[in-house]
Protein backbone atom coordinates (compact mmCIF):
# COMPACT_ATOMS: atom_id res chain seq x y z
CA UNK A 1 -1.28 -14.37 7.97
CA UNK A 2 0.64 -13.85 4.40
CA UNK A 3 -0.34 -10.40 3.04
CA UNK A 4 -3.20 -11.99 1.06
CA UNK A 5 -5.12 -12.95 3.94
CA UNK A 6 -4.98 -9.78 6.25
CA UNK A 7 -8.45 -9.01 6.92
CA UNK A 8 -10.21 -6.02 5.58
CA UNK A 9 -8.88 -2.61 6.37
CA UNK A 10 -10.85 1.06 7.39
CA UNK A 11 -8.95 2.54 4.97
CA UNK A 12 -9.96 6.02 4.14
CA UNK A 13 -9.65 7.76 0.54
CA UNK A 14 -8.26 11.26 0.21
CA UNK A 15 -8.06 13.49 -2.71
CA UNK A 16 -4.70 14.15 -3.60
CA UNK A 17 -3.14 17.32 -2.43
CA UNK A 18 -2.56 19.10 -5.83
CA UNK A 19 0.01 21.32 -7.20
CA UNK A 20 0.52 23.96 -10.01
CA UNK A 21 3.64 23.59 -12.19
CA UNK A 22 4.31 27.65 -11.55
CA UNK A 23 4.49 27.23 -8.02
CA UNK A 24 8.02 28.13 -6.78
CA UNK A 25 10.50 25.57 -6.81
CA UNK A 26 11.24 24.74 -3.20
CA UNK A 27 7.81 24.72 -2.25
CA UNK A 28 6.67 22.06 -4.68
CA UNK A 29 10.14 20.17 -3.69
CA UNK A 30 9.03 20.69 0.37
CA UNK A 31 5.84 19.21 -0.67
CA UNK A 32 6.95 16.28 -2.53
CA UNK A 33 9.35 15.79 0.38
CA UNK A 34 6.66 15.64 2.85
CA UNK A 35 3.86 13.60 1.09
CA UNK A 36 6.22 11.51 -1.14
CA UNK A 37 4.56 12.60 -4.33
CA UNK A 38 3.35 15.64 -6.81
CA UNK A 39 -0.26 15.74 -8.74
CA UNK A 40 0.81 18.58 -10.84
CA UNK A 41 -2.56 19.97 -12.87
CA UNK A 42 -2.14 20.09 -16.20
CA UNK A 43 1.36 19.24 -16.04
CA UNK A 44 1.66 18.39 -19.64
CA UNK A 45 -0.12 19.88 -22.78
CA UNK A 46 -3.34 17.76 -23.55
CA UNK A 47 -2.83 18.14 -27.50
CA UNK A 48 0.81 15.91 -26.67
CA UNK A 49 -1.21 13.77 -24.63
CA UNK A 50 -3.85 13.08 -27.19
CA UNK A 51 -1.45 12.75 -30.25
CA UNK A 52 0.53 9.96 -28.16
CA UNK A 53 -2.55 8.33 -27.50
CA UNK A 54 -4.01 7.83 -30.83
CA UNK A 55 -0.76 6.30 -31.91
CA UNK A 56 -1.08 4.39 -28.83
CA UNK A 57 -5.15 3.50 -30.04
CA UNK A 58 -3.42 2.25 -33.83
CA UNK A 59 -1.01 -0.09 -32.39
CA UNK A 60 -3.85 -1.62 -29.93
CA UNK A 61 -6.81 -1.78 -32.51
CA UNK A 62 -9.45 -3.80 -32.70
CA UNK A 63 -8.69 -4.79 -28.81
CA UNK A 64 -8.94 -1.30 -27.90
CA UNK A 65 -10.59 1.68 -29.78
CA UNK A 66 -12.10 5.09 -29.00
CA UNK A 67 -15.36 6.05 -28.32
CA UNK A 68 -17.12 8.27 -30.79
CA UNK A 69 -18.91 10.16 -28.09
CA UNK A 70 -16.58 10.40 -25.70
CA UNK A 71 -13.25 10.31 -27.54
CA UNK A 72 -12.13 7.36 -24.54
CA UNK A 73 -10.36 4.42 -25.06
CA UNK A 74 -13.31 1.05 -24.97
CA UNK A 75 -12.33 -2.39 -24.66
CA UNK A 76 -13.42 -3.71 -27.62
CA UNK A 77 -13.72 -7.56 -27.64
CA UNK A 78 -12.29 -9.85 -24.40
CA UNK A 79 -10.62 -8.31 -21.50
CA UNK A 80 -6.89 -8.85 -21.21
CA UNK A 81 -3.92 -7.98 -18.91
CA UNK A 82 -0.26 -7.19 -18.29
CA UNK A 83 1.54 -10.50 -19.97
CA UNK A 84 -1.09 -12.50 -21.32
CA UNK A 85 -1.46 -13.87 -24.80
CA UNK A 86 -3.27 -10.09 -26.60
CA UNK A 87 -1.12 -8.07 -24.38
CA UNK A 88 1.83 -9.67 -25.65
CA UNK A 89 1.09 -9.27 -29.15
CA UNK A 90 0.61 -5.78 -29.16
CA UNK A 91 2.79 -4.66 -26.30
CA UNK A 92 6.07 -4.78 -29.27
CA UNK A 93 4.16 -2.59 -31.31
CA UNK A 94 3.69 0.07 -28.64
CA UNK A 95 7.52 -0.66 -27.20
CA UNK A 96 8.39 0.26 -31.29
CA UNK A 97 7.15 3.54 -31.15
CA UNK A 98 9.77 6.57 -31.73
CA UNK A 99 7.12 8.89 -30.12
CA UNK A 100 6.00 7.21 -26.97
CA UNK A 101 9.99 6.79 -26.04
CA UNK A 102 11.05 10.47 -27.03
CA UNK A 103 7.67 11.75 -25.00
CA UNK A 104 9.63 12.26 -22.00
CA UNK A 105 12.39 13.76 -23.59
CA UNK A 106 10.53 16.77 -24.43
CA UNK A 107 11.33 20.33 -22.71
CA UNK A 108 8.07 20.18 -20.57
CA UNK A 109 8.45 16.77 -19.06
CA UNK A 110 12.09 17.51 -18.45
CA UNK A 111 10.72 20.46 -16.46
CA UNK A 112 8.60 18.59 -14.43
CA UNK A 113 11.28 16.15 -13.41
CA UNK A 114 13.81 18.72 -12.53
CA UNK A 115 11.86 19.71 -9.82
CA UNK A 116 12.61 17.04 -7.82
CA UNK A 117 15.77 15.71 -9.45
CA UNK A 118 17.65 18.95 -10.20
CA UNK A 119 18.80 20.47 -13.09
CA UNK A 120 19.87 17.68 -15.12
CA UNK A 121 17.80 14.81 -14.82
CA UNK A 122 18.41 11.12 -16.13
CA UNK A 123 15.40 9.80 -17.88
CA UNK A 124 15.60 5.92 -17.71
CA UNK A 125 15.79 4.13 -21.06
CA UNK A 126 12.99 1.52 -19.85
CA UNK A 127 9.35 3.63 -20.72
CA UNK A 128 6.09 1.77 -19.96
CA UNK A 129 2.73 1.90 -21.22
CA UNK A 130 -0.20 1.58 -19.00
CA UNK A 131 -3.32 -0.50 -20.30
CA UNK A 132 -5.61 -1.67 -17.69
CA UNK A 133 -9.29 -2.97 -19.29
CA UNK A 134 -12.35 -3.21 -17.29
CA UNK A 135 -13.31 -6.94 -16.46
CA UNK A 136 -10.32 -7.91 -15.14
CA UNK A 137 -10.94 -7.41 -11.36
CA UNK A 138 -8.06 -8.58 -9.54
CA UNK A 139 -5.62 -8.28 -11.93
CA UNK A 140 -4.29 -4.48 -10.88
CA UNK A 141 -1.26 -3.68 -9.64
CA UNK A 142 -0.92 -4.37 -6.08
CA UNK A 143 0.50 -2.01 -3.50
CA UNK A 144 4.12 -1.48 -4.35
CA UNK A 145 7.45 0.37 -4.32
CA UNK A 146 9.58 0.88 -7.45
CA UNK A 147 12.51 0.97 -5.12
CA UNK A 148 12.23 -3.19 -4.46
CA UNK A 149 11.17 -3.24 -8.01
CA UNK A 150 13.63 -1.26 -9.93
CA UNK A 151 16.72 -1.83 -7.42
CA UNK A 152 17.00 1.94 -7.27
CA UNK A 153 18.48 4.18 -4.88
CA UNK A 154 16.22 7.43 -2.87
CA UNK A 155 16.99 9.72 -5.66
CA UNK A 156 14.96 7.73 -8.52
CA UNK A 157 11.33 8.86 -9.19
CA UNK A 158 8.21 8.21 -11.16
CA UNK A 159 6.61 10.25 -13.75
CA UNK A 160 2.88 8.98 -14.88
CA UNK A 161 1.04 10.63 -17.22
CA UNK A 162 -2.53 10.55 -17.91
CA UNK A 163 -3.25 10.48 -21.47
CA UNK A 164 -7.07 11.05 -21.29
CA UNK A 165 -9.48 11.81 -18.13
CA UNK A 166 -9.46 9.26 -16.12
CA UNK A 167 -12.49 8.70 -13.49
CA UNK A 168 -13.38 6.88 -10.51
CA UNK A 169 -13.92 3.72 -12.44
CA UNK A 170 -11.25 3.25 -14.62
CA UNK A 171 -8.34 2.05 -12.42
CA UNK A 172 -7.01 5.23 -10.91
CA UNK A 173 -3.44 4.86 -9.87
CA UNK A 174 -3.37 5.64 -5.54
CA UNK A 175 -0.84 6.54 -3.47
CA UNK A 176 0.20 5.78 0.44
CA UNK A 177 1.14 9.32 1.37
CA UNK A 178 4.17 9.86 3.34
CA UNK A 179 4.68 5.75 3.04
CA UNK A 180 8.00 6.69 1.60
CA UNK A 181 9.49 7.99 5.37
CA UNK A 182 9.72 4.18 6.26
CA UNK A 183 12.23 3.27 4.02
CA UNK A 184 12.43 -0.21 1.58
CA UNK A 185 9.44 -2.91 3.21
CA UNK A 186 8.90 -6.38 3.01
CA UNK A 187 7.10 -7.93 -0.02
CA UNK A 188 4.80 -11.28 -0.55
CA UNK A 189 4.08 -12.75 -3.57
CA UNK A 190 0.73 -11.27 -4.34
CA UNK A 191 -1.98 -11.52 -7.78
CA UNK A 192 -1.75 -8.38 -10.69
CA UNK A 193 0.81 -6.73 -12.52
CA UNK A 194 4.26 -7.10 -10.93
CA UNK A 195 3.47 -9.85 -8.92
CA UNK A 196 4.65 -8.95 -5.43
CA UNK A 197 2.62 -6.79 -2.54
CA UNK A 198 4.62 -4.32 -0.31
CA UNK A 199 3.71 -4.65 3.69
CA UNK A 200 1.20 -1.69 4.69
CA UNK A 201 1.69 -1.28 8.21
CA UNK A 202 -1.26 -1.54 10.23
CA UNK A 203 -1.16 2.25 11.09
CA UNK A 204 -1.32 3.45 7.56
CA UNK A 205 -5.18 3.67 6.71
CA UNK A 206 -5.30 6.74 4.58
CA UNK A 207 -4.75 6.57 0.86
CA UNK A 208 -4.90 9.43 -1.50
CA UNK A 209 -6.59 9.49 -4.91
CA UNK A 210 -8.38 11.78 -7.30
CA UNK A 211 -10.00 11.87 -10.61
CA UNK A 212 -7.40 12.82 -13.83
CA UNK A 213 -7.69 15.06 -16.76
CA UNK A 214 -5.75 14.40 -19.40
CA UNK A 215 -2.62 16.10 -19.06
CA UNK A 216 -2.48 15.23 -15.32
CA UNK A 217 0.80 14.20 -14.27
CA UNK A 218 1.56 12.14 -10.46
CA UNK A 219 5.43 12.25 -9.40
CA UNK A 220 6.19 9.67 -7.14
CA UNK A 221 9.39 8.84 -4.31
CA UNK A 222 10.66 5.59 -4.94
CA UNK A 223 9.79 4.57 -1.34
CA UNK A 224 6.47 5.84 -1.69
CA UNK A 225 4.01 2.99 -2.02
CA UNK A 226 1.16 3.22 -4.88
CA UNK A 227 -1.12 1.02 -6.76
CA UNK A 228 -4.19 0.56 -9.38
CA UNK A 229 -8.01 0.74 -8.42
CA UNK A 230 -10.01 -1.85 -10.10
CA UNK A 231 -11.00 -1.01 -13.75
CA UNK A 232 -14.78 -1.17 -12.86
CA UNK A 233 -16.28 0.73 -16.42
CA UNK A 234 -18.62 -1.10 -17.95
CA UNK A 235 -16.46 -0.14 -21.36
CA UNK A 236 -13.76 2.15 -20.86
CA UNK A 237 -10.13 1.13 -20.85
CA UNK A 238 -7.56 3.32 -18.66
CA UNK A 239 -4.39 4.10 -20.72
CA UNK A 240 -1.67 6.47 -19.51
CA UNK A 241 2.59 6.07 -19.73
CA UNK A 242 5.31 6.28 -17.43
CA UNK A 243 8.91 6.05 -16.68
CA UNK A 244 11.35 6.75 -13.91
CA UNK A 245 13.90 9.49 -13.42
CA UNK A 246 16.50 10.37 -11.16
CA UNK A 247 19.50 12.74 -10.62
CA UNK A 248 22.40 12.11 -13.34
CA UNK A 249 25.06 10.39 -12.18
CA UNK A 250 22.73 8.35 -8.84
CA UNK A 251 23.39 5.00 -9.26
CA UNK A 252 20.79 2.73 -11.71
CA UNK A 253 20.75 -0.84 -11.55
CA UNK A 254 21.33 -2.36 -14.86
CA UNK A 255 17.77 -4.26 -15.99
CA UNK A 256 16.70 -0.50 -16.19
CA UNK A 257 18.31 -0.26 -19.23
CA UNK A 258 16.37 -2.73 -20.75
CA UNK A 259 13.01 -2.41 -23.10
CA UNK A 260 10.34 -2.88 -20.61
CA UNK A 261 9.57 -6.75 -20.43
CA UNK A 262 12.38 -6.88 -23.40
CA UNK A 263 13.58 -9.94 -20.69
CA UNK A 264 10.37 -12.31 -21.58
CA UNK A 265 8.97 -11.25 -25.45
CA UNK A 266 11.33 -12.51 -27.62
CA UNK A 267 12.99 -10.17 -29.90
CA UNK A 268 11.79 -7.01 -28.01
CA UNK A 269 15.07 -5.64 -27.68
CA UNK A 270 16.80 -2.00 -28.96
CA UNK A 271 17.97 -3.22 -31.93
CA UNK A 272 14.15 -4.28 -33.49
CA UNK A 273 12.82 -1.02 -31.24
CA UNK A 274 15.41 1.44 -33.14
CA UNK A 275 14.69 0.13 -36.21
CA UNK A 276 12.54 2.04 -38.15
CA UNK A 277 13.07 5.57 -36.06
CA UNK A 278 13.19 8.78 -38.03
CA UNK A 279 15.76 9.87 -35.45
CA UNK A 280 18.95 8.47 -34.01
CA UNK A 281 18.71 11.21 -31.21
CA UNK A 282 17.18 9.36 -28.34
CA UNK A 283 19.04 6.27 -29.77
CA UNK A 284 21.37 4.26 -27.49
CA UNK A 285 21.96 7.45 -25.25
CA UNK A 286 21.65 5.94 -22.13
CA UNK A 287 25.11 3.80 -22.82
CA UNK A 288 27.49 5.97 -21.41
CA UNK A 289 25.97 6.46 -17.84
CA UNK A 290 28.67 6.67 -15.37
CA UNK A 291 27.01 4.87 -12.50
CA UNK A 292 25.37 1.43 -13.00
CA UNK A 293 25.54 -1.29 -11.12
């Protein structure tokens, strides 16, 4: 049977183990050697979280606005999904952004990251943004690892951030713990984002999930397998960022350096990106890493 047609699993849901930002050091790494992952509480100040996303909320109106009552993002008009005709057209406009691209340069997401990649951490050029709508069931990212995915070696990591609260029905990402002790799987060509399914061994029934505030931040091992719940709302859209990380001077495969899907949307490259920044800072700085391949 291809991966698609496995019949359906017992698989049990577990909230996430969480962790506090002041814990010490080499208990948070001990943990996030263990279970493959972090959920750090409030891992990142909710006024940076909310500023992003109402920049975010300009570039994607009228597709995507927020709620008067509940200040969360609402589909507004036809679901849509990771490279289809709306998403293309406003994914450039997000990609253009000098403040969703220096957001994980700042000294509190650089803190975060250090705890797992040591004091001087590598923050990949390639940042995505995160826009799952509801009424699009089947088109969430399948189970996956970013180490098939972005070529990268056991030091690279994930950083997602959740931008607003996110609950049980608006796509929470889900994690495979301890999935990342079994190294680099096999993958199938499978429906939703990315477009390829990682093997989940008939043993491995427990996945762990919770509800996020905004702020909320889940680390991730680049062997450790994760994916999307189903947007399910009945309005609300599930918007959040990420990027990956790793230990200066571990190798990085090459595409990372590239705008994220800069390979298929024509003229989404650094050049049309850069253009209009206030700040050549976070320009181009990623061109002298010693060890790409």
């Amino acid at each position: 049977m291809t991966l698609q047609q496995k019949a359906p699993r017992g698989d049990r849901i577990r909230p996430y183990v969480v962790s506090q930002v002041d814990e010490p050091r080499e208990v948070l790494q001990a943990r996030f050697d263990e279970l493959g992952y972090l959920f750090i509480k409030g891992g990142v100040d909710p006024t940076l979280c909310n500023d992003l996303l109402e920049q975010l909320l300009q570039q994607l109106a009228p597709h995507i606005v927020r709620d008067p009552g509940t200040q969360l993002p609402v589909l507004n008009g036809q679901p849509f999904f990771e490279t289809d005709e709306v998403w293309d057209s406003v994914y450039p406009r997000i990609q253009r952004l000098e403040s969703f691209h220096t957001f994980f340069h700042q000294p509190e997401l650089r803190r975060l990251m250090q705890l797992v990649a040591g004091e001087n951490p590598f923050v990949y050029p390639m940042k995505m943004a995160r826009i799952a709508t509801p009424k699009k069931l089947g088109f969430e990212t399948p189970p996956h690892q970013d180490a098939h995915s972005h070529h990268a070696g056991p030091t690279m990591a994930g950083i997602w951030v959740a931008l607003h609260d996110v609950d049980d029905t608006m796509g929470r990402v889900t994690v495979l713990p301890r999935s990342h002790r079994r190294g680099v799987r096999p993958v199938l060509e499978a429906t939703g984002v990315g477009g390829v399914q990682c093997e989940i061994y008939d043993d491995e029934h427990e996945w762990h999930v919770s509800d996020y505030a905004c702020g909320d931040v889940l680390i991730f091992h680049s062997a450790c397998v994760h994916k999307a719940q189903p947007n399910t709302a009945e309005a609300h859209a599930r918007l959040s960022v990420d990027t990956r990380f790793c230990d200066y001077g571990a190798p990085v495969f090459s595409t990372n350096l590239e705008p994220h899907h800069g390979w298929r949307i024509d003229g989404l490259d650094w050049d049309s990106i850069y253009n209009d920044w206030q700040s050549t800072r976070y320009q181009y700085y990623w061109r002298d890493y010693p060890n790409l391949f």
